[in-house]
PDBML (XML) file of the C-alpha atoms, coordinates in Angstrom:
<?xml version="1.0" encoding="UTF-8" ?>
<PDBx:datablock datablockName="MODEL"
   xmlns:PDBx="http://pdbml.pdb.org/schema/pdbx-v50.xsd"
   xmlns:xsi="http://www.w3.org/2001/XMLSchema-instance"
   xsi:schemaLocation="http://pdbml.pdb.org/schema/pdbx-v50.xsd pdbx-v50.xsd">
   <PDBx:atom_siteCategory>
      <PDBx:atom_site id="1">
         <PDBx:B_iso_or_equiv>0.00</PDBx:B_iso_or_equiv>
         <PDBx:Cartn_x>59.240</PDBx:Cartn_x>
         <PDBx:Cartn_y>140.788</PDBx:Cartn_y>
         <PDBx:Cartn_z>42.700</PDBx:Cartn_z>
         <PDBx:auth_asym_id>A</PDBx:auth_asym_id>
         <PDBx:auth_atom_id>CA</PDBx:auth_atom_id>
         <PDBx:auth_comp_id>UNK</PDBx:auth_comp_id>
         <PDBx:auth_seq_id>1</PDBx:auth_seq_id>
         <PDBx:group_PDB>ATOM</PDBx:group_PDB>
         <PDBx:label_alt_id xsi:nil="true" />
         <PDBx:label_asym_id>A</PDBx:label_asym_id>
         <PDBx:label_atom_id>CA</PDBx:label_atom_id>
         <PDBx:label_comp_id>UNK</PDBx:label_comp_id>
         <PDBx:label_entity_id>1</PDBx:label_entity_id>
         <PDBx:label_seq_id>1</PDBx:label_seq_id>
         <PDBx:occupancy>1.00</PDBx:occupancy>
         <PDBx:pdbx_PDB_model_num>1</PDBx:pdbx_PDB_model_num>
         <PDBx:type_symbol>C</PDBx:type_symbol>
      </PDBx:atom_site>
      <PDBx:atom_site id="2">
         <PDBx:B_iso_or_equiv>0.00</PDBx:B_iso_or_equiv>
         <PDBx:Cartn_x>56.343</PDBx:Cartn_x>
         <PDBx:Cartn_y>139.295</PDBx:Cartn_y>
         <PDBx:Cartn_z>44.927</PDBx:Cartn_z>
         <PDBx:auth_asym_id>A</PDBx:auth_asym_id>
         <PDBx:auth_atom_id>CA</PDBx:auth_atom_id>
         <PDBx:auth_comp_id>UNK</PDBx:auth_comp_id>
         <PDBx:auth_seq_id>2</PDBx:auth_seq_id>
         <PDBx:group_PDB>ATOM</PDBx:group_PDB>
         <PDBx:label_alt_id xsi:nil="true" />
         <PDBx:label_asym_id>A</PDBx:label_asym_id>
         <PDBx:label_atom_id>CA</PDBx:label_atom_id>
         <PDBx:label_comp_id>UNK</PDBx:label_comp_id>
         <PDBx:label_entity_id>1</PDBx:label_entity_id>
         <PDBx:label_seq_id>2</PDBx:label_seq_id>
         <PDBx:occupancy>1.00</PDBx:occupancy>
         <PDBx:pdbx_PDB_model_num>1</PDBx:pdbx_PDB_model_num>
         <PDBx:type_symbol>C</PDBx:type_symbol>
      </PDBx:atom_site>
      <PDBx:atom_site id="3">
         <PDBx:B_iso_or_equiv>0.00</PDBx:B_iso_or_equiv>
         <PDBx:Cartn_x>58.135</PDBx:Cartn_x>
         <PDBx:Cartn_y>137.518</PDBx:Cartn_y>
         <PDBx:Cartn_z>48.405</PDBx:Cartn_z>
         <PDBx:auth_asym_id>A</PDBx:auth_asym_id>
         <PDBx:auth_atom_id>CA</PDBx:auth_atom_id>
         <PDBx:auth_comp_id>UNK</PDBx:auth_comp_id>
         <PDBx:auth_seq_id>3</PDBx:auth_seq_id>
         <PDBx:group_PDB>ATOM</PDBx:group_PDB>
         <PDBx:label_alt_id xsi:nil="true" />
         <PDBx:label_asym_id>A</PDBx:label_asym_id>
         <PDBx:label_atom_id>CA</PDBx:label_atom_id>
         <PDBx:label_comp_id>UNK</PDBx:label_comp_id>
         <PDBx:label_entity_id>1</PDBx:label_entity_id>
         <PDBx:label_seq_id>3</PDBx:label_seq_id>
         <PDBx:occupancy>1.00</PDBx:occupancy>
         <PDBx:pdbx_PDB_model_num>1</PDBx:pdbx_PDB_model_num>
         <PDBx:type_symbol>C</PDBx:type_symbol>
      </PDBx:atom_site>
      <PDBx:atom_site id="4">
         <PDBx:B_iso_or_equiv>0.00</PDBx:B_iso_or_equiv>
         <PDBx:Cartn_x>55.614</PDBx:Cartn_x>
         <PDBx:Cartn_y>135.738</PDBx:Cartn_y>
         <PDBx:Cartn_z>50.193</PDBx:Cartn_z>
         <PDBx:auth_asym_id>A</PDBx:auth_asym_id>
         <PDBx:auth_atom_id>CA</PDBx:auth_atom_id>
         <PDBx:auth_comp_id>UNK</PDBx:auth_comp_id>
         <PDBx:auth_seq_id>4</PDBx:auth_seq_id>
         <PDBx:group_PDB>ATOM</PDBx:group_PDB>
         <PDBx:label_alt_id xsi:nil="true" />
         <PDBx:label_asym_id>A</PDBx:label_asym_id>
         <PDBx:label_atom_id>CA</PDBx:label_atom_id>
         <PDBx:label_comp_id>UNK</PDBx:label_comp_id>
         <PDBx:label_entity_id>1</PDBx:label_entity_id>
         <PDBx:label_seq_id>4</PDBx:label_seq_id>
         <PDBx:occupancy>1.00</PDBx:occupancy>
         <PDBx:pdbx_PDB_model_num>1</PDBx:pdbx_PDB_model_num>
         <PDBx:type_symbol>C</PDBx:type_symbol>
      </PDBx:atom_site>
      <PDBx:atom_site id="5">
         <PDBx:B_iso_or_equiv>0.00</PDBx:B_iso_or_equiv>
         <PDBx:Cartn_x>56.176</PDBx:Cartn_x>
         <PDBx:Cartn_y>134.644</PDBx:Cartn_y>
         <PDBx:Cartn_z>53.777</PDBx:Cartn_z>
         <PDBx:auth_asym_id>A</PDBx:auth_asym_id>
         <PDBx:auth_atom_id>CA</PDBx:auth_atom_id>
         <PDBx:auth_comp_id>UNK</PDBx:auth_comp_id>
         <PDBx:auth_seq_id>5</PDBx:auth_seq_id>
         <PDBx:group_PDB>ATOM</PDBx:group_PDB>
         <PDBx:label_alt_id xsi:nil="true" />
         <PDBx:label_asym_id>A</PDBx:label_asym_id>
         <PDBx:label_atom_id>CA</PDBx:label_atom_id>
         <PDBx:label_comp_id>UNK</PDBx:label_comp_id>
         <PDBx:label_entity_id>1</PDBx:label_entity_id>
         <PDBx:label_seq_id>5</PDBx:label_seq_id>
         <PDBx:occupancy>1.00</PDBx:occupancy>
         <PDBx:pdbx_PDB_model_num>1</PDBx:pdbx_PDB_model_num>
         <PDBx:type_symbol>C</PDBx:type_symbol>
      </PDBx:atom_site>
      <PDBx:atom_site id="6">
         <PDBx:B_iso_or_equiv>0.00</PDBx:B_iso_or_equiv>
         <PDBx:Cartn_x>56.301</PDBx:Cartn_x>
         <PDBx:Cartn_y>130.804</PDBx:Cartn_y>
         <PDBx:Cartn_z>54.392</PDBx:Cartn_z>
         <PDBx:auth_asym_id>A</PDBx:auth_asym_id>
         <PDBx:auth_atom_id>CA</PDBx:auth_atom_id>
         <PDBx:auth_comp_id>UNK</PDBx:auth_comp_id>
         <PDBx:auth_seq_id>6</PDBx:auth_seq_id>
         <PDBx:group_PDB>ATOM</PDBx:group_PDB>
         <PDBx:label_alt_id xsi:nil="true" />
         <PDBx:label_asym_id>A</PDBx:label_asym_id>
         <PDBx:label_atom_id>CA</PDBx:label_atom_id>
         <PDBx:label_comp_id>UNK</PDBx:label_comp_id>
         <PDBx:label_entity_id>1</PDBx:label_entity_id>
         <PDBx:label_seq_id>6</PDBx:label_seq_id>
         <PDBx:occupancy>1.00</PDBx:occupancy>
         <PDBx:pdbx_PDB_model_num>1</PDBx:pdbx_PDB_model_num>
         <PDBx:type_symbol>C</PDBx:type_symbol>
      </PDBx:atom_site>
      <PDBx:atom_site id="7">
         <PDBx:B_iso_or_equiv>0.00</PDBx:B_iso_or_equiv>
         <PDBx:Cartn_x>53.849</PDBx:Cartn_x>
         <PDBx:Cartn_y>131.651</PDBx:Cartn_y>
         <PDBx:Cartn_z>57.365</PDBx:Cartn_z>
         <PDBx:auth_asym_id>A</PDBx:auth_asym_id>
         <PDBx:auth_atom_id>CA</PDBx:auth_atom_id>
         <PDBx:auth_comp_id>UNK</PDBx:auth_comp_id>
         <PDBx:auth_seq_id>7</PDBx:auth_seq_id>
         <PDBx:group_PDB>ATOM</PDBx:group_PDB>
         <PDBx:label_alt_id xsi:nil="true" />
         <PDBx:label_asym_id>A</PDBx:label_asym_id>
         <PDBx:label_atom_id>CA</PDBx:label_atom_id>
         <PDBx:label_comp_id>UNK</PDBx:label_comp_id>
         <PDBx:label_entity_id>1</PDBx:label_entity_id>
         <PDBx:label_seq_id>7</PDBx:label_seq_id>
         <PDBx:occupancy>1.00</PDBx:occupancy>
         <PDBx:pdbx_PDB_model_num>1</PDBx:pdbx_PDB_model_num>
         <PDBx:type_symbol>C</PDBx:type_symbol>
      </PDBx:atom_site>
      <PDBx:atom_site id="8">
         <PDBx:B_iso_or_equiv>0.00</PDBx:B_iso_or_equiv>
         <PDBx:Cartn_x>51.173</PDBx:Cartn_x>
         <PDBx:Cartn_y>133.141</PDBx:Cartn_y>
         <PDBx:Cartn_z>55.175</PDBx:Cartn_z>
         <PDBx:auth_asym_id>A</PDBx:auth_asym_id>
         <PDBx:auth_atom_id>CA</PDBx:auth_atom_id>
         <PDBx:auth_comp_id>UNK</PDBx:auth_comp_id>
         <PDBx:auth_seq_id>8</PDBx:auth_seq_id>
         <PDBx:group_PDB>ATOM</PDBx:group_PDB>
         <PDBx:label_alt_id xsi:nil="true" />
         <PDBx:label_asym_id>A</PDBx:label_asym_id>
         <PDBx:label_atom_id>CA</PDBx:label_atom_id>
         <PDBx:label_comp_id>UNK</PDBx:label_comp_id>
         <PDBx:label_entity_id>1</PDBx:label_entity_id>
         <PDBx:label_seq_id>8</PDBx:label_seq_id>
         <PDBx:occupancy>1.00</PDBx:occupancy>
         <PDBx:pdbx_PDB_model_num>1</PDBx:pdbx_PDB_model_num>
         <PDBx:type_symbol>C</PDBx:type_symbol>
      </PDBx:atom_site>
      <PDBx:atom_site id="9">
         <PDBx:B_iso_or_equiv>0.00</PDBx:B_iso_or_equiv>
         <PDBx:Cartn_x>48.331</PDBx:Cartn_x>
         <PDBx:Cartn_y>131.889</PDBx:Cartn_y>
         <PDBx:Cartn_z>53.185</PDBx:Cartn_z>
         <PDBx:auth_asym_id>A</PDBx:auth_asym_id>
         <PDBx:auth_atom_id>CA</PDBx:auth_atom_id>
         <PDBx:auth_comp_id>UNK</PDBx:auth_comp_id>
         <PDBx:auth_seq_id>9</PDBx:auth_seq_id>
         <PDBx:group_PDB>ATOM</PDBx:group_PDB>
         <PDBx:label_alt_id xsi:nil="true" />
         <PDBx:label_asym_id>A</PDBx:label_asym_id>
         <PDBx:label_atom_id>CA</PDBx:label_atom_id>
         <PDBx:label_comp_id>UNK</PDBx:label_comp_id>
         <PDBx:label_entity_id>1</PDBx:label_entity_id>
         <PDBx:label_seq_id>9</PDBx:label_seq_id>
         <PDBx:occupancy>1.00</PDBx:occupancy>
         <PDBx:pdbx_PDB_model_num>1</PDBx:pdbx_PDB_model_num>
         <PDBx:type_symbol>C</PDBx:type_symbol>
      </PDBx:atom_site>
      <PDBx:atom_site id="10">
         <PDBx:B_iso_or_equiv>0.00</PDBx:B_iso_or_equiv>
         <PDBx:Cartn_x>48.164</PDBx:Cartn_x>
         <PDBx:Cartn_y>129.272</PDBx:Cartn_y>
         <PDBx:Cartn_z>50.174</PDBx:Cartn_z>
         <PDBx:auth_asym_id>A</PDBx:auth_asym_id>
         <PDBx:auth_atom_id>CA</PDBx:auth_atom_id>
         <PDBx:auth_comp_id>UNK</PDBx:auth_comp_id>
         <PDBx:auth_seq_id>10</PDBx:auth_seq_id>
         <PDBx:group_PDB>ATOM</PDBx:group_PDB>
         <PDBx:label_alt_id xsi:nil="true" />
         <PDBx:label_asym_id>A</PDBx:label_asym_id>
         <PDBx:label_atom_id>CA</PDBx:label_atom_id>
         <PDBx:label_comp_id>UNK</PDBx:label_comp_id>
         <PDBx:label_entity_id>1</PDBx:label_entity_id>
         <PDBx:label_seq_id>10</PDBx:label_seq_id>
         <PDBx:occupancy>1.00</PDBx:occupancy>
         <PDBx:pdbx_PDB_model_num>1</PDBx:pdbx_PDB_model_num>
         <PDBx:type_symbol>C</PDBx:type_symbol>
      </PDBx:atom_site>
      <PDBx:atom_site id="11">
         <PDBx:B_iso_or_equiv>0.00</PDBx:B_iso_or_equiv>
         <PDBx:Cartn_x>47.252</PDBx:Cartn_x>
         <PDBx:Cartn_y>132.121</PDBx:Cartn_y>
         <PDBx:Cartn_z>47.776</PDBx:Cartn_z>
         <PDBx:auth_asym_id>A</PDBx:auth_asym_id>
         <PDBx:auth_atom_id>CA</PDBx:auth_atom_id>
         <PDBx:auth_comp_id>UNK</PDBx:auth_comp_id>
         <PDBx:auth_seq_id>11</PDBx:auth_seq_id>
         <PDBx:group_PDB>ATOM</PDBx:group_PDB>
         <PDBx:label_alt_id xsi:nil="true" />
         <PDBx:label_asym_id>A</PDBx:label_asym_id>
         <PDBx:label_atom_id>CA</PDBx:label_atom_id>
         <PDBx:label_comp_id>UNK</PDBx:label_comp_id>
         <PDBx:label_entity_id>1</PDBx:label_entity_id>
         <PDBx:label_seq_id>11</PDBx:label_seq_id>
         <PDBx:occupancy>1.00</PDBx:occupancy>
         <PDBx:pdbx_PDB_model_num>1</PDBx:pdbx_PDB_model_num>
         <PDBx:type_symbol>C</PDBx:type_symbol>
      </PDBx:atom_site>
      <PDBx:atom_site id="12">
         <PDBx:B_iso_or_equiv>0.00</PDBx:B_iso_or_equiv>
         <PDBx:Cartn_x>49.987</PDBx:Cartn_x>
         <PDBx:Cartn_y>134.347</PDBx:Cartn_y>
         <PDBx:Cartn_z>48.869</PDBx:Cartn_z>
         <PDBx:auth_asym_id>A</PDBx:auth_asym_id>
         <PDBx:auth_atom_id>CA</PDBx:auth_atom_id>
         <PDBx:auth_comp_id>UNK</PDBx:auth_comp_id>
         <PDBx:auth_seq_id>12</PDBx:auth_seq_id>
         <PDBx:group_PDB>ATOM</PDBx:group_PDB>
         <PDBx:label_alt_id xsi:nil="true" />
         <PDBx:label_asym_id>A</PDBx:label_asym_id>
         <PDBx:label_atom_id>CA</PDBx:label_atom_id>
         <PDBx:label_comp_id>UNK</PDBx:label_comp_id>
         <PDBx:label_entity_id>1</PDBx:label_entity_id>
         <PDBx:label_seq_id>12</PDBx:label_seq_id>
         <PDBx:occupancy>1.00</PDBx:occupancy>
         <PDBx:pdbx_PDB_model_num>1</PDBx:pdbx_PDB_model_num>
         <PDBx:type_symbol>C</PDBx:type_symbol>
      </PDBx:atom_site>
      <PDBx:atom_site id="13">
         <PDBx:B_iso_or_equiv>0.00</PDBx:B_iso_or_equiv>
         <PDBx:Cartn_x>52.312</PDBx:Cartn_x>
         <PDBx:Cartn_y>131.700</PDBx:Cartn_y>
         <PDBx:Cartn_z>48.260</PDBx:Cartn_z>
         <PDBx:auth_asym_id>A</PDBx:auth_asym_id>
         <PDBx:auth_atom_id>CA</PDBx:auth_atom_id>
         <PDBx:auth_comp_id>UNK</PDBx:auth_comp_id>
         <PDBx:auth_seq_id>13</PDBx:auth_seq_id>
         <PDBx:group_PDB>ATOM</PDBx:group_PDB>
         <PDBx:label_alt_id xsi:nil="true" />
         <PDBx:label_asym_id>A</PDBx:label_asym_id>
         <PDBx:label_atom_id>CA</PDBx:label_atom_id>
         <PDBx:label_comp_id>UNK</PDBx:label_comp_id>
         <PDBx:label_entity_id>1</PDBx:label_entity_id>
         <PDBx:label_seq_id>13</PDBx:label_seq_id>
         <PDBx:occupancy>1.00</PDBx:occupancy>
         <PDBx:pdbx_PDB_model_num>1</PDBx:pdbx_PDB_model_num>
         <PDBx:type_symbol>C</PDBx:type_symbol>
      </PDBx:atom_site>
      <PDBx:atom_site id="14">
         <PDBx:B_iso_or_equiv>0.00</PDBx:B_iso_or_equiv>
         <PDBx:Cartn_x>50.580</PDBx:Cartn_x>
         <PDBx:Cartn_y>130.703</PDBx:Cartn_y>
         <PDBx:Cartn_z>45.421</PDBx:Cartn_z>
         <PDBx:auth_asym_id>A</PDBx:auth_asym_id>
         <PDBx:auth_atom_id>CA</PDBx:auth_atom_id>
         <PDBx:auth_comp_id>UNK</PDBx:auth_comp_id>
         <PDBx:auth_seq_id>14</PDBx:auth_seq_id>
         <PDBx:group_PDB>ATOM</PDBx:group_PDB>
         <PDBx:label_alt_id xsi:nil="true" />
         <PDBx:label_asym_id>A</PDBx:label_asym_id>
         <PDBx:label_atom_id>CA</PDBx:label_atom_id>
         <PDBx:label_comp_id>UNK</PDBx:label_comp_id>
         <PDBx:label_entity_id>1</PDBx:label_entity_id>
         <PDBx:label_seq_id>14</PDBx:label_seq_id>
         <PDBx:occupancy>1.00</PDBx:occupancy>
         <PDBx:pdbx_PDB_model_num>1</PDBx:pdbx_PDB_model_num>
         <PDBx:type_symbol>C</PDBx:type_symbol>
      </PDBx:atom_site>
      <PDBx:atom_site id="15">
         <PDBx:B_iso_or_equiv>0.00</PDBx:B_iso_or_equiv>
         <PDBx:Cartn_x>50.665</PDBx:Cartn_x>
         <PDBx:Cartn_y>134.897</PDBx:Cartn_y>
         <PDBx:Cartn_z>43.920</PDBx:Cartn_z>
         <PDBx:auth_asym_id>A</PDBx:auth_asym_id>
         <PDBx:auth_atom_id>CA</PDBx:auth_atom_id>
         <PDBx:auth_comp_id>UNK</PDBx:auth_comp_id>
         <PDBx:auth_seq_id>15</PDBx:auth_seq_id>
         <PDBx:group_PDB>ATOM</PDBx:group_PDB>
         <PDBx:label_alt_id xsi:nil="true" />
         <PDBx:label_asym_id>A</PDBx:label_asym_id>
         <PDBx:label_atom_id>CA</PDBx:label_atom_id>
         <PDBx:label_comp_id>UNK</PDBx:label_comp_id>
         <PDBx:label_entity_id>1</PDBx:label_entity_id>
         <PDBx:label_seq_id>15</PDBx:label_seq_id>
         <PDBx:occupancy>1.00</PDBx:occupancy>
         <PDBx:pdbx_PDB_model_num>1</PDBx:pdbx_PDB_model_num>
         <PDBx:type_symbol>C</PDBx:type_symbol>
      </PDBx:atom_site>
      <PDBx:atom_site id="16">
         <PDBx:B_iso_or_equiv>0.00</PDBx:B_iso_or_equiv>
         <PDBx:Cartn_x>54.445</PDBx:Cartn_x>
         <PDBx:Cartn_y>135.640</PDBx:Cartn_y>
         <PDBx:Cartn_z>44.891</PDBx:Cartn_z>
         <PDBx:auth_asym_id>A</PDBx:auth_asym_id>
         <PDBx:auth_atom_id>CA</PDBx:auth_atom_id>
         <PDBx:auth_comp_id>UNK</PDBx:auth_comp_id>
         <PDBx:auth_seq_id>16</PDBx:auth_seq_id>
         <PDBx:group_PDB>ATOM</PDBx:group_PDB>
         <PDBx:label_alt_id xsi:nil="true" />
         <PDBx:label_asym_id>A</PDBx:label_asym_id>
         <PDBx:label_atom_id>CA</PDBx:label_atom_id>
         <PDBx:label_comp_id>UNK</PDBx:label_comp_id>
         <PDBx:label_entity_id>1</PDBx:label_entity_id>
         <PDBx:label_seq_id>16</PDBx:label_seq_id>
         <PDBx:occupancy>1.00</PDBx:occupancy>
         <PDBx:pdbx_PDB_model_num>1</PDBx:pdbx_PDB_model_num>
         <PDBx:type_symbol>C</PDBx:type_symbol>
      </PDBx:atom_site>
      <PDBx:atom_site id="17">
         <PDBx:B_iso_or_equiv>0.00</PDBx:B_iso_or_equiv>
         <PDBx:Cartn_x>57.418</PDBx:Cartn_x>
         <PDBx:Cartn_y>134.669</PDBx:Cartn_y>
         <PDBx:Cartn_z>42.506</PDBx:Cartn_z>
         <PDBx:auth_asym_id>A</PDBx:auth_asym_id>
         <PDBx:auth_atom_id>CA</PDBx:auth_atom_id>
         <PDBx:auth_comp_id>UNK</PDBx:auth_comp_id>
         <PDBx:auth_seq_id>17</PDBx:auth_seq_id>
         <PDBx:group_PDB>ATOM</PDBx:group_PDB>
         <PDBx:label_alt_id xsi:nil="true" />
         <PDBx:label_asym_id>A</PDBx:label_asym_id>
         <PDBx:label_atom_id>CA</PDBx:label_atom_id>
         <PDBx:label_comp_id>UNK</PDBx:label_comp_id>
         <PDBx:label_entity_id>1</PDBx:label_entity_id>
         <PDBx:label_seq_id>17</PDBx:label_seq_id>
         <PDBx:occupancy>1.00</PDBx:occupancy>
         <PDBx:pdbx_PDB_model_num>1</PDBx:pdbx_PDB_model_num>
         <PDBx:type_symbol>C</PDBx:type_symbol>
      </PDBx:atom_site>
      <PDBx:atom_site id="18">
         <PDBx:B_iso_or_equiv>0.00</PDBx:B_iso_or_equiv>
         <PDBx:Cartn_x>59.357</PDBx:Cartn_x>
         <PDBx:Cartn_y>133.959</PDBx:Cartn_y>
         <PDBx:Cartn_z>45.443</PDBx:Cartn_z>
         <PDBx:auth_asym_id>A</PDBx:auth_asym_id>
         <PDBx:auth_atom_id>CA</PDBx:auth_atom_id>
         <PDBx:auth_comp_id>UNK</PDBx:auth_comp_id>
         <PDBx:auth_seq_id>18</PDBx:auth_seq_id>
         <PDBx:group_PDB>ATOM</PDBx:group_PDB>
         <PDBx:label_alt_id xsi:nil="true" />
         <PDBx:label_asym_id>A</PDBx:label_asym_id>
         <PDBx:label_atom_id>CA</PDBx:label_atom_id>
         <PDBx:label_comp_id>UNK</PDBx:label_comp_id>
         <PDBx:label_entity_id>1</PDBx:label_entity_id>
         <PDBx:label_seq_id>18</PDBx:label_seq_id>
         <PDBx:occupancy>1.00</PDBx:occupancy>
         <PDBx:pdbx_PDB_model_num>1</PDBx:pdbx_PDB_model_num>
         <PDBx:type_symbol>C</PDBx:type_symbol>
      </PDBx:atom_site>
      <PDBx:atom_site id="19">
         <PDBx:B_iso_or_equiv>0.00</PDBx:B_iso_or_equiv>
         <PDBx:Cartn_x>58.559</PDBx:Cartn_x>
         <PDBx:Cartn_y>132.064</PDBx:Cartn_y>
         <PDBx:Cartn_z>49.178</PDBx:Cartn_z>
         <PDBx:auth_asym_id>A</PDBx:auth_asym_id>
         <PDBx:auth_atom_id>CA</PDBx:auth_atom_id>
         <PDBx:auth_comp_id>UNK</PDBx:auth_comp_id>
         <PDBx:auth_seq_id>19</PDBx:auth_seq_id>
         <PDBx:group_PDB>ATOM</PDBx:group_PDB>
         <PDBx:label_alt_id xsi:nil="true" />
         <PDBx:label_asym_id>A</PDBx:label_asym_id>
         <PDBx:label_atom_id>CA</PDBx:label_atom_id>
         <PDBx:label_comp_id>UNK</PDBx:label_comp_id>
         <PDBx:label_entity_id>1</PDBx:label_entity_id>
         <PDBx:label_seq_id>19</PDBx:label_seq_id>
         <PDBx:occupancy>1.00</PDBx:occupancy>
         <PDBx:pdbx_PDB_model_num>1</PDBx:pdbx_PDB_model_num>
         <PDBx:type_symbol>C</PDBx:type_symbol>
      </PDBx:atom_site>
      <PDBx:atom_site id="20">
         <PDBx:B_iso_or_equiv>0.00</PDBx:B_iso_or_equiv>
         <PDBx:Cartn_x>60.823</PDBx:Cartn_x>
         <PDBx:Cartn_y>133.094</PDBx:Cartn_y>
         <PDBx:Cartn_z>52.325</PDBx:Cartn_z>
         <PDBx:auth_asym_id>A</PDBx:auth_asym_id>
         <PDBx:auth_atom_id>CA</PDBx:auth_atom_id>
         <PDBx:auth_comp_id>UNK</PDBx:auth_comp_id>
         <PDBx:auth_seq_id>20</PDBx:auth_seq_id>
         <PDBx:group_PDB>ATOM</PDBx:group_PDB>
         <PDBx:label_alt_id xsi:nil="true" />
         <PDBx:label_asym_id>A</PDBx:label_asym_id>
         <PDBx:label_atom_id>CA</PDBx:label_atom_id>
         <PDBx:label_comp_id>UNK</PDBx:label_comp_id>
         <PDBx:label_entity_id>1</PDBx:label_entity_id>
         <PDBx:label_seq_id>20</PDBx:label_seq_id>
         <PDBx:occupancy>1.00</PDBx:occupancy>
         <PDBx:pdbx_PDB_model_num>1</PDBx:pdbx_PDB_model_num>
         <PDBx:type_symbol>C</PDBx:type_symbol>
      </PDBx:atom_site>
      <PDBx:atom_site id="21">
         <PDBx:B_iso_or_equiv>0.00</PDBx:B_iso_or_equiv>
         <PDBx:Cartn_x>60.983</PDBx:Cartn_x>
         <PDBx:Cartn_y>130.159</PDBx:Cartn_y>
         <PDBx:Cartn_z>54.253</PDBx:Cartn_z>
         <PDBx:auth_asym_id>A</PDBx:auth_asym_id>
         <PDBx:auth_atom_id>CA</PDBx:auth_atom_id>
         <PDBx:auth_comp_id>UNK</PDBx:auth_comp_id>
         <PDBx:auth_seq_id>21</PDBx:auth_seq_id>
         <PDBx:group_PDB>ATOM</PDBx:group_PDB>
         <PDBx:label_alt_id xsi:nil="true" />
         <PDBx:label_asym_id>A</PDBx:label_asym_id>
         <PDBx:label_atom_id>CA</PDBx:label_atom_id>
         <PDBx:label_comp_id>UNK</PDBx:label_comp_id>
         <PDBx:label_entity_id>1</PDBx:label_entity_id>
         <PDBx:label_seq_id>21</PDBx:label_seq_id>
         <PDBx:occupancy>1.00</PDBx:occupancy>
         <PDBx:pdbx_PDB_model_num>1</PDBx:pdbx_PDB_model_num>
         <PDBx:type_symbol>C</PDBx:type_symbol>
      </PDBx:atom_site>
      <PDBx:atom_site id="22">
         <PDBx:B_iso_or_equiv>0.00</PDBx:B_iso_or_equiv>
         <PDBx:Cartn_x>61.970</PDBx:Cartn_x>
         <PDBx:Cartn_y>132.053</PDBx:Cartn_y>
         <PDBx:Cartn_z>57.504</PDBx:Cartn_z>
         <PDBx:auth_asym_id>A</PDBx:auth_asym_id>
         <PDBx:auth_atom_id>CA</PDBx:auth_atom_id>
         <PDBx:auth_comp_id>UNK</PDBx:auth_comp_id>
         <PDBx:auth_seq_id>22</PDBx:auth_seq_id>
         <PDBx:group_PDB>ATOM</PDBx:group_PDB>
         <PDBx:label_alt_id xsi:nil="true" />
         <PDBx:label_asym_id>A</PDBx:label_asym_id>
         <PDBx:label_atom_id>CA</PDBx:label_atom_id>
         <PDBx:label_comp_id>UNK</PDBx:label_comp_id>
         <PDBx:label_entity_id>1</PDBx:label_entity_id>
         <PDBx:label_seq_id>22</PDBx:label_seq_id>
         <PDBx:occupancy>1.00</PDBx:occupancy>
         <PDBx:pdbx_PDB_model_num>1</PDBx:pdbx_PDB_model_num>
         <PDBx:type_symbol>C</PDBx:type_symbol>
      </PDBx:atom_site>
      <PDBx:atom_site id="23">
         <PDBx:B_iso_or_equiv>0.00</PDBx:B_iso_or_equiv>
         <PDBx:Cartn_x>58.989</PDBx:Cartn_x>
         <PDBx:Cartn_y>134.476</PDBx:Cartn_y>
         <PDBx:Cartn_z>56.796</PDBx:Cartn_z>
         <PDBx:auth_asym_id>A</PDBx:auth_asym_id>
         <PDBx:auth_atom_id>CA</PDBx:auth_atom_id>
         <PDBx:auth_comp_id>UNK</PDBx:auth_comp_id>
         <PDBx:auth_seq_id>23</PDBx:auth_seq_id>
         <PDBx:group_PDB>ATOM</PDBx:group_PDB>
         <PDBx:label_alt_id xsi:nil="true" />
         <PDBx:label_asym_id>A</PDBx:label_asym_id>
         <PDBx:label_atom_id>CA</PDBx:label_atom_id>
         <PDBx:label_comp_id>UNK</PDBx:label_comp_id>
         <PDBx:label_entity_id>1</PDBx:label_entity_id>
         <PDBx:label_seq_id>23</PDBx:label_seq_id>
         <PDBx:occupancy>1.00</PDBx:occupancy>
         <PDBx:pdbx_PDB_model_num>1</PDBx:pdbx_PDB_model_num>
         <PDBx:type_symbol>C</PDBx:type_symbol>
      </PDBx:atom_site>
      <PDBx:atom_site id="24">
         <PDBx:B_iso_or_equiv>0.00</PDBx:B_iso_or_equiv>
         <PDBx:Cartn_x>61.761</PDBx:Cartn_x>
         <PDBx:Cartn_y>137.170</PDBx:Cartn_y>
         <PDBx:Cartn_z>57.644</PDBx:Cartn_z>
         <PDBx:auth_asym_id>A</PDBx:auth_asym_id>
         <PDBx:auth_atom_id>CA</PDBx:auth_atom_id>
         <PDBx:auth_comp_id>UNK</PDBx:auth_comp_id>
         <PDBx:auth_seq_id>24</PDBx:auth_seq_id>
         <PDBx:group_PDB>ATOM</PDBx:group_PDB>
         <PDBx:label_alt_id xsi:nil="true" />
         <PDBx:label_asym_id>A</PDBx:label_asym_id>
         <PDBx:label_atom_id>CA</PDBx:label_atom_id>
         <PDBx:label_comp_id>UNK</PDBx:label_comp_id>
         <PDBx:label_entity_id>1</PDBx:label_entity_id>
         <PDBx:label_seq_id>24</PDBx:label_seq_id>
         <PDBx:occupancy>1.00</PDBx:occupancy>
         <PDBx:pdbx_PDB_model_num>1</PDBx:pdbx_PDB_model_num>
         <PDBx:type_symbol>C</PDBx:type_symbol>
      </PDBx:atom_site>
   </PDBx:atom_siteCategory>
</PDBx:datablock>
């Protein structure tokens, strides 16, 4: 389970099965 914060970069977002909007 990969949660990337909304905050971060593309390829975080772009690695992560899931994207926390909040970045919390």
């Amino acid at each position: 389970v990969g949660v990337a914060m909304n905050t971060g970069t593309s390829a975080a977002k772009e690695a992560a099965n899931m994207v926390d909007l909040d970045s919390d």
